[in-house]
C-alpha atoms as a PDB file:
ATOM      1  CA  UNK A   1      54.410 -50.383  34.895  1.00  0.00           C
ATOM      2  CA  UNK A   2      55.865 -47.278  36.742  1.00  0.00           C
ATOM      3  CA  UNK A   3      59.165 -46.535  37.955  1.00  0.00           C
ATOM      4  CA  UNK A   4      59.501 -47.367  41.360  1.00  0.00           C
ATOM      5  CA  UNK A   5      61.720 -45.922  44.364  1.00  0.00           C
ATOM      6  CA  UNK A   6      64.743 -47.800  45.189  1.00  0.00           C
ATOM      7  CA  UNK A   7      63.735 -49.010  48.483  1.00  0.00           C
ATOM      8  CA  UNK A   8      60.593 -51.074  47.189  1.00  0.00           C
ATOM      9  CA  UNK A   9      63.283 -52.835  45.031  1.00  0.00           C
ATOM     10  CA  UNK A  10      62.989 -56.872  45.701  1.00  0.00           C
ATOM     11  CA  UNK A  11      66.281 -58.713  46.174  1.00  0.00           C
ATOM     12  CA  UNK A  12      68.063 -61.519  43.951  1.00  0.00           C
ATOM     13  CA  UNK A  13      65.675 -60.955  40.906  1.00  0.00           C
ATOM     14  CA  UNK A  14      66.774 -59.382  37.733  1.00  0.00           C
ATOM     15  CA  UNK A  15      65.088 -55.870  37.186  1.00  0.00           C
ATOM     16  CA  UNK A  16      65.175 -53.004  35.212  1.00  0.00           C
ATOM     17  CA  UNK A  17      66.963 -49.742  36.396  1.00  0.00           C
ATOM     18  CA  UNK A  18      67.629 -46.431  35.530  1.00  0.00           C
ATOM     19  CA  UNK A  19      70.470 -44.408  36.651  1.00  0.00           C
ATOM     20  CA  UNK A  20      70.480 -40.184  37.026  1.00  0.00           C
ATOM     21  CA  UNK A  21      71.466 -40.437  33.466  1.00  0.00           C
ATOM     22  CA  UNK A  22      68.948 -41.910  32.409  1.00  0.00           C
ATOM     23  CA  UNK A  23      70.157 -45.094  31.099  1.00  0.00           C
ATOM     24  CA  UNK A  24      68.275 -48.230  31.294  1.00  0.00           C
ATOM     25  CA  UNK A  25      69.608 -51.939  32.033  1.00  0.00           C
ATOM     26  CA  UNK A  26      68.941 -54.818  33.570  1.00  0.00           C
ATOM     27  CA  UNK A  27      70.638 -55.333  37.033  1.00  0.00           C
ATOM     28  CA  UNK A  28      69.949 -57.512  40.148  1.00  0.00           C
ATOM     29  CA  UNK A  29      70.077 -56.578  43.676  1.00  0.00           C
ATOM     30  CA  UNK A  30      71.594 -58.299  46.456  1.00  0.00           C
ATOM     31  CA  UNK A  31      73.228 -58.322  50.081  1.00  0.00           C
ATOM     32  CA  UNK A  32      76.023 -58.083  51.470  1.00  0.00           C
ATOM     33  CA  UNK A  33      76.273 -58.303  55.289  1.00  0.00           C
ATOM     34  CA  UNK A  34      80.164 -56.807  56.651  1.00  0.00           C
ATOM     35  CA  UNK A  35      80.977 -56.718  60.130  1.00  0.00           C
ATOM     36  CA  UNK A  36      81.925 -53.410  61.761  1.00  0.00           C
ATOM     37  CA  UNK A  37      84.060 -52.715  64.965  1.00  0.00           C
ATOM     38  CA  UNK A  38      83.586 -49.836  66.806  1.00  0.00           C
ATOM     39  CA  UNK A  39      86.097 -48.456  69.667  1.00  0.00           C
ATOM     40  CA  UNK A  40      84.068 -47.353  72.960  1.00  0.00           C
ATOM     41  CA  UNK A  41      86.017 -47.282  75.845  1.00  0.00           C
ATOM     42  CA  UNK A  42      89.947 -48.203  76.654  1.00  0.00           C
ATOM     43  CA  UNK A  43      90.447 -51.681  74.834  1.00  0.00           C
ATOM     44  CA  UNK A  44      86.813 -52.322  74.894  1.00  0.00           C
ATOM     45  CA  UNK A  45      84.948 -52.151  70.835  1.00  0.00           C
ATOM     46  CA  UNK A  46      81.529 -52.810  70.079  1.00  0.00           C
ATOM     47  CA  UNK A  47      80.714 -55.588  67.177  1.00  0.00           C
ATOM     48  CA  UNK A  48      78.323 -54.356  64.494  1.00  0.00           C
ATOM     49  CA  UNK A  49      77.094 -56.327  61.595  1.00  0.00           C
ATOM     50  CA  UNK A  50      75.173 -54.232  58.653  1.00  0.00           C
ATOM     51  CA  UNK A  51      73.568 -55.019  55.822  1.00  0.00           C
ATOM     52  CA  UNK A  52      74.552 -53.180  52.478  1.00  0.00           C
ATOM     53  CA  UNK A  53      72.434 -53.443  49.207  1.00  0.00           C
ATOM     54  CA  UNK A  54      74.426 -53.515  46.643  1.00  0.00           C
ATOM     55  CA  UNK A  55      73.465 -53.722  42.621  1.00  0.00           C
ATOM     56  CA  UNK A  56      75.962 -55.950  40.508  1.00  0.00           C
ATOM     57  CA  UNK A  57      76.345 -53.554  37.341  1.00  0.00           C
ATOM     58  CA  UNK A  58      75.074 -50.345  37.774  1.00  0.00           C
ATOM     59  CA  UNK A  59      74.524 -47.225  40.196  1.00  0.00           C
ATOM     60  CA  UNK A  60      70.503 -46.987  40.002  1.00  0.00           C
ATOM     61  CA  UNK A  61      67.593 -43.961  41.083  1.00  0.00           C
ATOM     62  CA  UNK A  62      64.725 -46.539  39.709  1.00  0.00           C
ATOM     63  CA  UNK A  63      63.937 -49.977  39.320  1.00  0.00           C
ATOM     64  CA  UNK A  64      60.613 -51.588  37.591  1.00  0.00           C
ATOM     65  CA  UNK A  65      60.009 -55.069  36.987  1.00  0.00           C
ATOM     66  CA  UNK A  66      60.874 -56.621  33.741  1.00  0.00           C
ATOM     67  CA  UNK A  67      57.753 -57.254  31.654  1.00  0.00           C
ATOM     68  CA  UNK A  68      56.318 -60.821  30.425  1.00  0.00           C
ATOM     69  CA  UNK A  69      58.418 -62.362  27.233  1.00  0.00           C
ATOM     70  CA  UNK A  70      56.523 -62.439  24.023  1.00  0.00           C
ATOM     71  CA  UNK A  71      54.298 -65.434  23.642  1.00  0.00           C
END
């Protein structure tokens, strides 16, 4: 197991992360979708909706996956 670039992360499963710190935990990522209005022209605004990724505990660099319990 190698540490693996944010963006590979998988969503709604519990990982483990490291921060710039270098402490370890375990943390799950998920999504958040907010709505965004953006002013164009007189009275006239543009409707966004984005997606944000957003990890419950901590403020992560890495993630790898958590490794099989002990038999």
């Amino acid at each position: 197991m190698e540490w693996q670039p944010l963006e590979t992360t998988p969503l709604d499963e519990f990982v483990l992360v490291c921060d710039k710190k270098g402490n370890i935990e375990i943390d799950i990522c998920q999504t958040k979708k907010e709505t965004l209005y953006r002013k164009i022209e007189g009275n006239l605004s543009q409707r966004m909706e984005i997606t944000k990724y957003v990890w419950k505990n901590s403020n992560p660099t890495h993630w790898m996956p958590l490794p099989e319990p002990p038999k």
